[in-house]
N, C-alpha and C. Protein backbone atom coordinates (compact mmCIF):
# COMPACT_ATOMS: atom_id res chain seq x y z
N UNK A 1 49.96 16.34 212.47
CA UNK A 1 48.67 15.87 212.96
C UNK A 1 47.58 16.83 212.51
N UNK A 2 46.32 16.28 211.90
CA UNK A 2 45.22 16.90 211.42
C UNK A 2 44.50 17.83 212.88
N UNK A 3 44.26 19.17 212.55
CA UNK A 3 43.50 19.67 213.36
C UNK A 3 41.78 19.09 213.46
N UNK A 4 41.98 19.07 214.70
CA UNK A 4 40.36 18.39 215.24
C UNK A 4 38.89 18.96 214.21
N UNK A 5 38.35 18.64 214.25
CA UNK A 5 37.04 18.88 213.21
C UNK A 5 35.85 18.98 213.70
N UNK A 6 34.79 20.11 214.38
CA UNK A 6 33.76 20.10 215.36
C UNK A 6 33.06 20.56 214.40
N UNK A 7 31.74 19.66 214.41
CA UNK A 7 30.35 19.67 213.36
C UNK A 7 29.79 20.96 213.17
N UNK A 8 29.67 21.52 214.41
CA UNK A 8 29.29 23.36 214.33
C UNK A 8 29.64 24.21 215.13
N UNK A 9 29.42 25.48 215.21
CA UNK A 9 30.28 26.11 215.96
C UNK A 9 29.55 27.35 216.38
N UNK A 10 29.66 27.71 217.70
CA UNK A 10 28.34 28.65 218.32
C UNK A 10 29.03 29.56 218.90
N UNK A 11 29.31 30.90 219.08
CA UNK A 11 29.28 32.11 219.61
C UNK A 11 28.52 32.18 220.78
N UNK A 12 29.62 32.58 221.98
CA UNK A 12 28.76 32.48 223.15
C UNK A 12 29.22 33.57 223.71
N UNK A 13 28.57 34.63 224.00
CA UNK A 13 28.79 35.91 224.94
C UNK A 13 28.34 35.98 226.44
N UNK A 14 28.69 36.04 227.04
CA UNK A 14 27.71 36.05 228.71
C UNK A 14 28.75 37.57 229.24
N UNK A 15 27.51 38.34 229.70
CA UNK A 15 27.68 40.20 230.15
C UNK A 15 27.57 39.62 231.69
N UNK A 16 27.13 40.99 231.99
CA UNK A 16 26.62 41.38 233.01
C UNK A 16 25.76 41.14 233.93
N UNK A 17 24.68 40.80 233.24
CA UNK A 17 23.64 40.68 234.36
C UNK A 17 23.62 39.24 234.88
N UNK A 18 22.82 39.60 235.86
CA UNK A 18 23.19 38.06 237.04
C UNK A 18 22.32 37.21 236.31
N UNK A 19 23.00 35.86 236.93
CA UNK A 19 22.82 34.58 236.09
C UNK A 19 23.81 34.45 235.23
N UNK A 20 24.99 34.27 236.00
CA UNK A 20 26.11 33.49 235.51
C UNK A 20 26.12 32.38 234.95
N UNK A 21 25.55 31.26 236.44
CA UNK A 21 25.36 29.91 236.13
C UNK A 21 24.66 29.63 234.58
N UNK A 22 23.71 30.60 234.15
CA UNK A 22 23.47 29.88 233.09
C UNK A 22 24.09 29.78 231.56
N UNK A 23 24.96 31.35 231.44
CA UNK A 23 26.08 31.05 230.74
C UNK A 23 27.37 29.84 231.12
N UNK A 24 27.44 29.89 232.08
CA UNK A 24 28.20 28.41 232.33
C UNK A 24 28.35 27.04 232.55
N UNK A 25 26.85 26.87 232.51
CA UNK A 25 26.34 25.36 231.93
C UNK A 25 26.02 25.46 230.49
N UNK A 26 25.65 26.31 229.84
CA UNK A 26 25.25 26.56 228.39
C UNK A 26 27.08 25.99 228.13
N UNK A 27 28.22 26.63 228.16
CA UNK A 27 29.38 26.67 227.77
C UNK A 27 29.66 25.34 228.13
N UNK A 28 29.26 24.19 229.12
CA UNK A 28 29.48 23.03 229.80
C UNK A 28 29.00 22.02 229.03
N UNK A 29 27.71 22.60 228.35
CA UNK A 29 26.55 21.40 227.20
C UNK A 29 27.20 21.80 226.13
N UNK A 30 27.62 22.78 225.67
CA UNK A 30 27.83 22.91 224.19
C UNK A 30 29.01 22.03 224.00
N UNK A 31 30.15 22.17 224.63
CA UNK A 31 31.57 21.78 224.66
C UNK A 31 31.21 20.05 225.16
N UNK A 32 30.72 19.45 226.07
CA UNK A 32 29.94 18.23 225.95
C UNK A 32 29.26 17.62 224.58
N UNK A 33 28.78 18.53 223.77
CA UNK A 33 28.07 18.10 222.73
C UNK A 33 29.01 18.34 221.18
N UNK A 34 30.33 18.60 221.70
CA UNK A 34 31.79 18.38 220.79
C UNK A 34 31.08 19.67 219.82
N UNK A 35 30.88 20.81 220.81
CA UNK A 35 30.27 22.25 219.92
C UNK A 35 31.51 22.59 219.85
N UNK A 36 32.22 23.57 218.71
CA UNK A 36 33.48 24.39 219.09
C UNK A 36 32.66 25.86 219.62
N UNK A 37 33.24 26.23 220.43
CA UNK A 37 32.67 27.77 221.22
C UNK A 37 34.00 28.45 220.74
N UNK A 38 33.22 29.84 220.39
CA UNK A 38 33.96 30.85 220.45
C UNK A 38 33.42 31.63 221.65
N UNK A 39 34.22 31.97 222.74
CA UNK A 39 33.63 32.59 223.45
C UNK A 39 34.04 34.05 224.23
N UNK A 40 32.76 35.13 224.28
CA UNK A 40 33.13 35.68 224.56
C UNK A 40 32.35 36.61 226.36
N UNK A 41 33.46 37.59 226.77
CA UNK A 41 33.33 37.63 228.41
C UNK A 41 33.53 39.64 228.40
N UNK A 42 32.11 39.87 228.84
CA UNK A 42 32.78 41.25 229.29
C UNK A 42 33.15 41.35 230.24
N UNK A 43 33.62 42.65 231.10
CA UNK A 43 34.49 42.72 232.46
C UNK A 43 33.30 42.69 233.32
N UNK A 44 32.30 43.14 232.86
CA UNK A 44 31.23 42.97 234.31
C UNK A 44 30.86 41.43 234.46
N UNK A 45 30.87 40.25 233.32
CA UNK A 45 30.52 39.13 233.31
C UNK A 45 31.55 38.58 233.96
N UNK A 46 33.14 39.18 234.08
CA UNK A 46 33.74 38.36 234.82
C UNK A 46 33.34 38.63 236.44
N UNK A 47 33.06 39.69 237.10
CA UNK A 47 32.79 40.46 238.32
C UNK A 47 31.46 39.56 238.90
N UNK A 48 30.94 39.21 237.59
CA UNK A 48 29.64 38.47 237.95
C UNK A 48 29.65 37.06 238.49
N UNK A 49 30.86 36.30 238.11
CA UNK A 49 30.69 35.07 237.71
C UNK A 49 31.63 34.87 238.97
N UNK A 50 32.83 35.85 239.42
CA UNK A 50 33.32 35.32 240.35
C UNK A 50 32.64 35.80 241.98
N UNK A 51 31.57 36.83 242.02
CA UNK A 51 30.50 36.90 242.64
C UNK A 51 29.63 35.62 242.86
N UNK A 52 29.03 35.04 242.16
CA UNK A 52 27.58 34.41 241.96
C UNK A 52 27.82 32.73 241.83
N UNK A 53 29.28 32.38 241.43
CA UNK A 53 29.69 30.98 241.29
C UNK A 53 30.51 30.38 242.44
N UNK A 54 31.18 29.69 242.21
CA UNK A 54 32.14 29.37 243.31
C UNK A 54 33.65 29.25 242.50
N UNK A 55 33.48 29.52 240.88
CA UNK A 55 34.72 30.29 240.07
C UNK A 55 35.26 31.40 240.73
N UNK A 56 36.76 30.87 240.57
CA UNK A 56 37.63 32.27 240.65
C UNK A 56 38.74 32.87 239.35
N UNK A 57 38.01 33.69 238.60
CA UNK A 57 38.77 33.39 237.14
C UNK A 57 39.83 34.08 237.72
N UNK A 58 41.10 33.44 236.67
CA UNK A 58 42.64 34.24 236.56
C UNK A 58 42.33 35.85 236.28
N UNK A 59 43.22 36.23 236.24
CA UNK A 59 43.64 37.56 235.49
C UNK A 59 43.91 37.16 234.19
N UNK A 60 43.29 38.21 233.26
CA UNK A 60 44.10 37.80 231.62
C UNK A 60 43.21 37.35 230.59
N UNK A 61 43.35 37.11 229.48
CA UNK A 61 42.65 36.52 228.81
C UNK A 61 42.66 35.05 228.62
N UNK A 62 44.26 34.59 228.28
CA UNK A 62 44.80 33.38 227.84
C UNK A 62 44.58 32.33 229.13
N UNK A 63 45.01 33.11 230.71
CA UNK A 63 44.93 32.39 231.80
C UNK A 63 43.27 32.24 232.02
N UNK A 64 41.95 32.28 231.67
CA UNK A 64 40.77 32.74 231.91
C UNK A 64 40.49 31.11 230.81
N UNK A 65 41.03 31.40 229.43
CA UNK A 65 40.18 30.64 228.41
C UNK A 65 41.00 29.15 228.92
N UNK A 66 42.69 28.87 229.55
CA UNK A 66 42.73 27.80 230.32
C UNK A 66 42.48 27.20 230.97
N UNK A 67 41.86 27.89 232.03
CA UNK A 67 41.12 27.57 233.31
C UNK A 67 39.70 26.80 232.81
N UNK A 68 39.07 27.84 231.99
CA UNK A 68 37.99 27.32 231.58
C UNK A 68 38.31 25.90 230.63
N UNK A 69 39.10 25.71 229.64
CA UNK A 69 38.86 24.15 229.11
C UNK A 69 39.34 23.23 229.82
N UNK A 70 40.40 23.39 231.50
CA UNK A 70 40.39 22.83 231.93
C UNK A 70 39.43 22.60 232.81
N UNK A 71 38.28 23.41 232.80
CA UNK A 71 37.64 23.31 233.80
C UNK A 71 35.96 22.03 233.16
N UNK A 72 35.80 22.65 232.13
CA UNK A 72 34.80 21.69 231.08
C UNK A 72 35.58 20.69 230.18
N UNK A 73 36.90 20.31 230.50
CA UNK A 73 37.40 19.40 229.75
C UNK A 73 37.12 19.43 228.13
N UNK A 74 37.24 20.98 227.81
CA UNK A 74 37.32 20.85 226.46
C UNK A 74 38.78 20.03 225.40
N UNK A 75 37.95 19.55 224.17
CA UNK A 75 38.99 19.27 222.99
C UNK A 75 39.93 20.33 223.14
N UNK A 76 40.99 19.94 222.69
CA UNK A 76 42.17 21.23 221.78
C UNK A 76 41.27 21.64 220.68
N UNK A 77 41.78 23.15 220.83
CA UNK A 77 40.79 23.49 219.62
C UNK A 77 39.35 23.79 219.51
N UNK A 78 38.96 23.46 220.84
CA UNK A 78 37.35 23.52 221.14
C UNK A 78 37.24 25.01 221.46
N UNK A 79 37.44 25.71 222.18
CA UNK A 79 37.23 26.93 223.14
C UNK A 79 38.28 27.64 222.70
N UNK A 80 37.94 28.71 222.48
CA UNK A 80 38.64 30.35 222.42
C UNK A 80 38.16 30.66 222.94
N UNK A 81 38.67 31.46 223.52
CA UNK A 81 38.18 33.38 224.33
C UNK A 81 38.95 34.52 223.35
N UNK A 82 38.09 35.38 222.83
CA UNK A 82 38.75 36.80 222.26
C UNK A 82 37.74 37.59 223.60
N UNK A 83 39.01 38.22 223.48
CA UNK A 83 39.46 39.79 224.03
C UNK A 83 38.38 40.92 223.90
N UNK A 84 37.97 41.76 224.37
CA UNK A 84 36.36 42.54 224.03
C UNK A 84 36.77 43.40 222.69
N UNK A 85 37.83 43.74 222.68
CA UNK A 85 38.60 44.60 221.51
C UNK A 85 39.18 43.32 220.56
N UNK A 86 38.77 42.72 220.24
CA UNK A 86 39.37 41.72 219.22
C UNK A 86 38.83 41.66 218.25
N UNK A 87 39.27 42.80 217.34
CA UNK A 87 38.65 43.15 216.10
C UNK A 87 39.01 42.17 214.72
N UNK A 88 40.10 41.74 214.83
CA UNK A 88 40.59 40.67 214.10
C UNK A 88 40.07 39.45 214.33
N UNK A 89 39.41 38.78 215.26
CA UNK A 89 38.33 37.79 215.57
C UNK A 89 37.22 37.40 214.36
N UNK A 90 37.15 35.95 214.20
CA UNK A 90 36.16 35.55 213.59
C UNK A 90 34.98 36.49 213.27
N UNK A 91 34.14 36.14 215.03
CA UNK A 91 33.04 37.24 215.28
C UNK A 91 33.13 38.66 214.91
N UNK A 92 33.76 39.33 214.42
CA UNK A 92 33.68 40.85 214.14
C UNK A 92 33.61 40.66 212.62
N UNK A 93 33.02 40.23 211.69
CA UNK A 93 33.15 40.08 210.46
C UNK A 93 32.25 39.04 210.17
N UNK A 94 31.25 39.51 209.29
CA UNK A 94 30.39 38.66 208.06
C UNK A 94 30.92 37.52 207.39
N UNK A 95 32.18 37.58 207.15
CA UNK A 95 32.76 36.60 206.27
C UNK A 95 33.70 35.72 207.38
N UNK A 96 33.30 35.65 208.68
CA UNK A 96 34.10 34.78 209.69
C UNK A 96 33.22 34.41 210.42
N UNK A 97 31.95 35.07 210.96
CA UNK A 97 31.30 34.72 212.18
C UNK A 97 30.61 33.49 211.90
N UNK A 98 30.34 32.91 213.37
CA UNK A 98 29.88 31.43 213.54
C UNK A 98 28.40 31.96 212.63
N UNK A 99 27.41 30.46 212.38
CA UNK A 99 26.05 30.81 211.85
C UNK A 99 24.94 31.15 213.21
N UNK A 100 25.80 31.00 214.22
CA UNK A 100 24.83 31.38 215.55
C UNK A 100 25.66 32.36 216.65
N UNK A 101 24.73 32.76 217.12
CA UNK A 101 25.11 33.78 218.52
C UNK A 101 24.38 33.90 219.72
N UNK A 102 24.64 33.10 220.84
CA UNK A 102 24.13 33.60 221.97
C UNK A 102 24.64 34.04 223.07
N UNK A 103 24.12 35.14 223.81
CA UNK A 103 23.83 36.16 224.36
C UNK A 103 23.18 35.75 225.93
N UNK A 104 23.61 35.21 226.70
CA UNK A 104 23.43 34.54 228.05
C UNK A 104 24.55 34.83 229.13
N UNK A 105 23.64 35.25 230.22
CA UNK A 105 22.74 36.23 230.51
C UNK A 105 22.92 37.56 229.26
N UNK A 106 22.49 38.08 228.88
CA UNK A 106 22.10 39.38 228.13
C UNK A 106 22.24 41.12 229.34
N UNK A 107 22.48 41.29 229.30
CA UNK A 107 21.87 42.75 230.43
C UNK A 107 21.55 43.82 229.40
N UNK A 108 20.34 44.58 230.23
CA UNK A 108 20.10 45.42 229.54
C UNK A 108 20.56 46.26 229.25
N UNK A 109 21.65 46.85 229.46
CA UNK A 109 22.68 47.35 228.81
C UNK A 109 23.53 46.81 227.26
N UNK A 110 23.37 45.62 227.38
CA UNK A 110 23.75 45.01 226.20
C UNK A 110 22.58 44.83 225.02
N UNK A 111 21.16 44.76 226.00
CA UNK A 111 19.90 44.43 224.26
C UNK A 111 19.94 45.89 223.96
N UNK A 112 19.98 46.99 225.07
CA UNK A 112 20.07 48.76 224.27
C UNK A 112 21.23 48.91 223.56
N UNK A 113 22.80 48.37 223.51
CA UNK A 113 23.53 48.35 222.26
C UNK A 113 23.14 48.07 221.32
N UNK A 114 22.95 46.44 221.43
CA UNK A 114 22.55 45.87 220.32
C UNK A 114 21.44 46.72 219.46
N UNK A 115 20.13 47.03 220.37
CA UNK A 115 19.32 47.31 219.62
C UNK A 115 19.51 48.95 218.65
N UNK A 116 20.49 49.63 218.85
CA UNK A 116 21.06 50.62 218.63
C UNK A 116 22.22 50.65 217.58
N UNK A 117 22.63 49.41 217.34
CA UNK A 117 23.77 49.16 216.54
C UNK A 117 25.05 49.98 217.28
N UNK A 118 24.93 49.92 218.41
CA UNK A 118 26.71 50.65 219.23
C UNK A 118 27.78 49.98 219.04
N UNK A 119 27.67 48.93 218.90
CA UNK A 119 29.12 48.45 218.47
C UNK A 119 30.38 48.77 219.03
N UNK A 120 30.59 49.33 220.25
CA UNK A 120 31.47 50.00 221.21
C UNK A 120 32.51 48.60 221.59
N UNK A 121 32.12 47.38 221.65
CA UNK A 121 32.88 45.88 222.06
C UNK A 121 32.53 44.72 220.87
N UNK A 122 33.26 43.91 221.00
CA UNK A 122 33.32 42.26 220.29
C UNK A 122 31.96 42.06 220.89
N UNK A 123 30.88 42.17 222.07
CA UNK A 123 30.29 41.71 221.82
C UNK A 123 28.97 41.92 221.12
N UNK A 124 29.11 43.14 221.03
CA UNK A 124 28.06 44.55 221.03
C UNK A 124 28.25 43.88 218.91
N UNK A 125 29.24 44.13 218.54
CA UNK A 125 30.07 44.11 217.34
C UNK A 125 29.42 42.80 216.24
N UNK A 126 29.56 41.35 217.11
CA UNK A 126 29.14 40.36 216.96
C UNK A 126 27.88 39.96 216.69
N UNK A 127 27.04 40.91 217.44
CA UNK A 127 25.39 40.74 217.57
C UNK A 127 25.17 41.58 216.21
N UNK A 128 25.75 42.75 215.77
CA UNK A 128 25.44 43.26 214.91
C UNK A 128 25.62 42.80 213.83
N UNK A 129 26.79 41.64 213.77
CA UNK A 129 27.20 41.00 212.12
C UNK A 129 26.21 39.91 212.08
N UNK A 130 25.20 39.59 213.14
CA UNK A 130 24.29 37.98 213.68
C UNK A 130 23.46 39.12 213.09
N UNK A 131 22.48 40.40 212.91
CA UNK A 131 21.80 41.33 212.74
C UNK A 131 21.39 41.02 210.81
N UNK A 132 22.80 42.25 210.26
CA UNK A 132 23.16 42.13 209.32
C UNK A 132 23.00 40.93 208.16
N UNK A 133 23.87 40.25 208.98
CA UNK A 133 23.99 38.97 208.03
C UNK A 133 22.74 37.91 208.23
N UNK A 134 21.98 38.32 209.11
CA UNK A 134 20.53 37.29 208.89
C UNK A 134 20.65 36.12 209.58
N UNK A 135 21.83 35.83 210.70
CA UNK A 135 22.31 35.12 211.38
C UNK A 135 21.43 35.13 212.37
N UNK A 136 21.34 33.37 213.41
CA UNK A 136 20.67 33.32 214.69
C UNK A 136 21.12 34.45 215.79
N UNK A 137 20.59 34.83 216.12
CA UNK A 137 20.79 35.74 217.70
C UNK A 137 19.95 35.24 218.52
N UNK A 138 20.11 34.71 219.58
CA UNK A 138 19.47 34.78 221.20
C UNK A 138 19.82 35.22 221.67
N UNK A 139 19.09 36.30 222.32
CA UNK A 139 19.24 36.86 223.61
C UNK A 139 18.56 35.98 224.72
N UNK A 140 19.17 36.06 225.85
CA UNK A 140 18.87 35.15 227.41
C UNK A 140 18.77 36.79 228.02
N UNK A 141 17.55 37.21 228.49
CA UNK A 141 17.99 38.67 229.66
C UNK A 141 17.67 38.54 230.63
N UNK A 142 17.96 38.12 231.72
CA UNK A 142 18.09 38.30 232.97
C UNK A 142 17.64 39.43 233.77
N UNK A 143 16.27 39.29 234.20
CA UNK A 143 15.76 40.81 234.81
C UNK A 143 14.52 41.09 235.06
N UNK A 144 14.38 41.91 236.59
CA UNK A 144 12.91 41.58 236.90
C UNK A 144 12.91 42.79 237.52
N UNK A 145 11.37 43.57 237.32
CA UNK A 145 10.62 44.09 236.45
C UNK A 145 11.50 44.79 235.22
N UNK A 146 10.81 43.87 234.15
CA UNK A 146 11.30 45.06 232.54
C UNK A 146 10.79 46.49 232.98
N UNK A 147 11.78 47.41 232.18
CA UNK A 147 11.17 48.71 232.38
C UNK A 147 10.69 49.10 230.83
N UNK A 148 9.92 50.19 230.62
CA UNK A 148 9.65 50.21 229.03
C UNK A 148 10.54 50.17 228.09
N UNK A 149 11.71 51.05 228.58
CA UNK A 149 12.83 50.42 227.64
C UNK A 149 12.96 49.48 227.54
N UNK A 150 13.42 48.35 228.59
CA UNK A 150 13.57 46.81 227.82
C UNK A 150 12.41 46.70 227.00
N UNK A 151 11.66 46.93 227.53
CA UNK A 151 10.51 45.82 226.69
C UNK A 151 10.69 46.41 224.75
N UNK A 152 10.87 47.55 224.85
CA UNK A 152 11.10 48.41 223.29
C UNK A 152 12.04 47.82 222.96
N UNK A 153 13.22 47.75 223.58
CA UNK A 153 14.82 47.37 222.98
C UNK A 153 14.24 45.95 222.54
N UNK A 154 13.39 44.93 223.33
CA UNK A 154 13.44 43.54 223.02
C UNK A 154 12.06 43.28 221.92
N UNK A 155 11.70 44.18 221.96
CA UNK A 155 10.03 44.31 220.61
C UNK A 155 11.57 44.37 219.56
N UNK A 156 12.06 45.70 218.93
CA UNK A 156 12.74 45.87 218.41
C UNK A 156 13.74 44.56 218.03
N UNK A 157 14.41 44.32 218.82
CA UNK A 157 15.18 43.23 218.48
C UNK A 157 14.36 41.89 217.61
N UNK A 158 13.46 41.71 218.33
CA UNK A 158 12.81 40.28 217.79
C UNK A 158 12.09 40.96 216.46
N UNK A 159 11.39 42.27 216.00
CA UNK A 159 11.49 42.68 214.82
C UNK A 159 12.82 42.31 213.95
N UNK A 160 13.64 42.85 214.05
CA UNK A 160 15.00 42.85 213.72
C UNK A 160 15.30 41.44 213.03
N UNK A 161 14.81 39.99 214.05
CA UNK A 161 15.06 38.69 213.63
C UNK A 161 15.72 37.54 215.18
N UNK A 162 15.63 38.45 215.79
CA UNK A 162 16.35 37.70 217.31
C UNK A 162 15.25 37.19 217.89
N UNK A 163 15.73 36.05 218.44
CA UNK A 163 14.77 35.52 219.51
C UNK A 163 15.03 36.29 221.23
N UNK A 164 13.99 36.66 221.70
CA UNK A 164 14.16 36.42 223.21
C UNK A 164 14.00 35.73 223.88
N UNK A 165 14.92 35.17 224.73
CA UNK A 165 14.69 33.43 225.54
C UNK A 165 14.90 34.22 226.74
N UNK A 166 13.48 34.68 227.48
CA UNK A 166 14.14 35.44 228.81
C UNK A 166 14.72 34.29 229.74
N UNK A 167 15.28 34.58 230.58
CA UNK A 167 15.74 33.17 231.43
C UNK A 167 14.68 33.06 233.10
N UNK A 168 13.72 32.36 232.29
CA UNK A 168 12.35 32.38 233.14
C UNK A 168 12.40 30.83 232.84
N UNK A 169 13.15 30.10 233.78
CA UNK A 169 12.13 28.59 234.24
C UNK A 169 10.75 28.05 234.55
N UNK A 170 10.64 26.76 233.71
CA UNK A 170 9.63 26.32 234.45
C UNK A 170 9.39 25.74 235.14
N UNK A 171 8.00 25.06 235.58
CA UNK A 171 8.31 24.21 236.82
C UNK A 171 7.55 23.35 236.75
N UNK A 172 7.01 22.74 235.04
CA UNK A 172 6.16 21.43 235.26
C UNK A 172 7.26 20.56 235.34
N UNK A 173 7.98 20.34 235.28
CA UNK A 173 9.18 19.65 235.09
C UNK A 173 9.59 18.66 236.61
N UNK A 174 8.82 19.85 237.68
CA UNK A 174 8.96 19.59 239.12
C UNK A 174 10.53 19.70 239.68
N UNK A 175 11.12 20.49 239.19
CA UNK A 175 12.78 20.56 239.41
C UNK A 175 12.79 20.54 241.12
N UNK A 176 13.95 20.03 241.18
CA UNK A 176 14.70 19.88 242.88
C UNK A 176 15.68 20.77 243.33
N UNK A 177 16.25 21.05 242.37
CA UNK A 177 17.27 21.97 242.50
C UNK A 177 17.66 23.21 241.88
N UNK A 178 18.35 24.45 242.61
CA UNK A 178 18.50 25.25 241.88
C UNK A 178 19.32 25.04 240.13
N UNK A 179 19.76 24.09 239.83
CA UNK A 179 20.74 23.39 238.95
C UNK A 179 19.49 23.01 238.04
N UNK A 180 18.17 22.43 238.82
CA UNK A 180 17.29 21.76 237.45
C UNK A 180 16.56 22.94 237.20
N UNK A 181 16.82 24.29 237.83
CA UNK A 181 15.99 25.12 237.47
C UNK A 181 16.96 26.18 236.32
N UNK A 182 17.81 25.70 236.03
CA UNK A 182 18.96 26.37 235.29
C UNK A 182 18.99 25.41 234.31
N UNK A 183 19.41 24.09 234.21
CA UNK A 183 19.45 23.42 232.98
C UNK A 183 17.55 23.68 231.95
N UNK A 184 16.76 24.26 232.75
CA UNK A 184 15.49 23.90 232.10
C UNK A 184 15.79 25.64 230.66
N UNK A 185 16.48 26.51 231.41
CA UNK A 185 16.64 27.47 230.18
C UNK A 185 17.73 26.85 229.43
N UNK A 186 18.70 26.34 229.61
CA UNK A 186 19.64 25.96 229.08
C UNK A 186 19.49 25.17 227.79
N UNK A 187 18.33 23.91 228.38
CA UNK A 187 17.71 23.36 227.49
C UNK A 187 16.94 23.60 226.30
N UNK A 188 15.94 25.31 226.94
CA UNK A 188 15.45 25.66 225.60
C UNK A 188 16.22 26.32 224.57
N UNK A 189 17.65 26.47 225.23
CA UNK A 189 18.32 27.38 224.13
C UNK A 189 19.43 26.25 223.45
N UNK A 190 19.78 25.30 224.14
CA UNK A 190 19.76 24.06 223.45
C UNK A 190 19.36 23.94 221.81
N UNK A 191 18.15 23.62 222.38
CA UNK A 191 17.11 23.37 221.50
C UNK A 191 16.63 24.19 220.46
N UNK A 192 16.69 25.47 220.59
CA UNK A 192 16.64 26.31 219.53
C UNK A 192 18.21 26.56 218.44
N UNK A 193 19.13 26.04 219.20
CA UNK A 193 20.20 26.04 218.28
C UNK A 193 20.72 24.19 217.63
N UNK A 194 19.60 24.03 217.71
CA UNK A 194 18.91 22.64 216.87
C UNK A 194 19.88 21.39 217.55
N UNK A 195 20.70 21.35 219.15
CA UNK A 195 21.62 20.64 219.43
C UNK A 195 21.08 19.82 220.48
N UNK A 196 21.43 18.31 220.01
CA UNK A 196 20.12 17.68 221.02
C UNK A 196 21.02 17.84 222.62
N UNK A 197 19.37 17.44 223.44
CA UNK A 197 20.22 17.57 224.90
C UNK A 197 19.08 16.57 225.69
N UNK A 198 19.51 16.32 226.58
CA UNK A 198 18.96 15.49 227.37
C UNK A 198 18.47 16.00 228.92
N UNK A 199 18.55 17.33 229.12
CA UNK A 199 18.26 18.18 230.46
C UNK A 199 16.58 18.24 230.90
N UNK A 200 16.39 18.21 229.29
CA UNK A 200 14.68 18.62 229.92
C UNK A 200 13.50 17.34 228.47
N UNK A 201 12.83 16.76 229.08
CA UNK A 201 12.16 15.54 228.21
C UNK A 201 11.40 16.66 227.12
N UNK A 202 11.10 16.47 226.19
CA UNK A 202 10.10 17.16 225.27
C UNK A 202 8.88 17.22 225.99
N UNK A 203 8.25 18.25 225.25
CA UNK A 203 6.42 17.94 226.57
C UNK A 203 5.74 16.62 225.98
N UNK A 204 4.70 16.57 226.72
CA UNK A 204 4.41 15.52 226.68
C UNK A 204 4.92 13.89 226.56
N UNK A 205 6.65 14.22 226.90
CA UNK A 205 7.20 12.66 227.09
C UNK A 205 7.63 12.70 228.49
N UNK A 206 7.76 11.86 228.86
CA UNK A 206 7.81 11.41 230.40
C UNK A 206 9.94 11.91 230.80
């Protein structure tokens, strides 16, 4: 039997900082929109997610990336999870990585790697080959008040070629719920990785 065939394929990292939910509807639309995800999870993003959601991930890697396609009803073949040390991974290499990378939630701990070239993890690693190779990067950062460092690390970065999509909702939209106030970032990062969605109308359409 022919392995499944997904039109494009997006790199998804979600850290640390709070705002889980929105790495996990991002991972919910992409895999909905027959995206293949490569995805990846640091240990504070797991601490985060089983904090802030009503997820309780496994232990493990393999038990974590099951849960999850059973949980978004991904294709076979849709969803990976590599390992933070998974140097043999697509993502750690120019000549493997997806043509996109996002970075949802972001913590600032992760835009001062990035913006530093530390490379210490797969995800730190990843952003740098999205750098390099002239590849999309979004960052999503999660965080209130910037201190001057962020704001330098994220000048820097968007020099560099990255977008910053802070995860700041809006509210002409008139959202009801904490959920429409999460699909409305979701949507713009959607949308910047050119994949249609239906969460938030274009402006000016009803």
């Amino acid at each position: 039997m022919a392995e499944p065939t997904f039109p494009k394929t997006v790199t998804l990292a979600i850290t640390g900082a709070s705002g889980a939910q929105y790495g996990l509807r991002l991972l919910q639309c992409l895999l909905a929109a027959r995206v293949r995800v490569w995805l990846l999870l640091s240990d504070a993003a797991r601490v985060v997610i089983n904090t802030e959601t009503d997820f309780v991930l496994p232990e493990g890697d393999e038990a974590v990336a099951v849960f999850l396609r059973e949980t978004f009803a991904a294709a076979d073949g849709q969803l990976t999870l590599f390992g933070k040390r998974d140097w043999f991974s697509p993502v750690a290499s120019g000549t493997g990585a997806a043509s996109s990378l996002v970075i949802c939630p972001a913590s600032g701990g992760t835009l001062s790697a990035i913006a530093c070239g530390a490379s210490n993890n797969l995800i730190e690693r990843a952003a740098d080959v999205a750098l390099k190779e002239r590849r999309q990067l979004v960052l999503v950062p999660r965080e209130a008040p910037y201190s001057e460092i962020h704001l330098e690390n994220m000048l820097k970065l968007t020099r560099m070629g990255a977008v910053i999509l802070p995860a700041s909702p809006g509210f002409y939209q008139k959202p009801q719920t904490v959920e429409d106030l999460v699909d409305f970032v979701v949507a713009r990062i959607l949308s910047q990785l050119n994949i249609d969605q239906a969460l938030l109308p274009p402006w000016g359409e009803t």
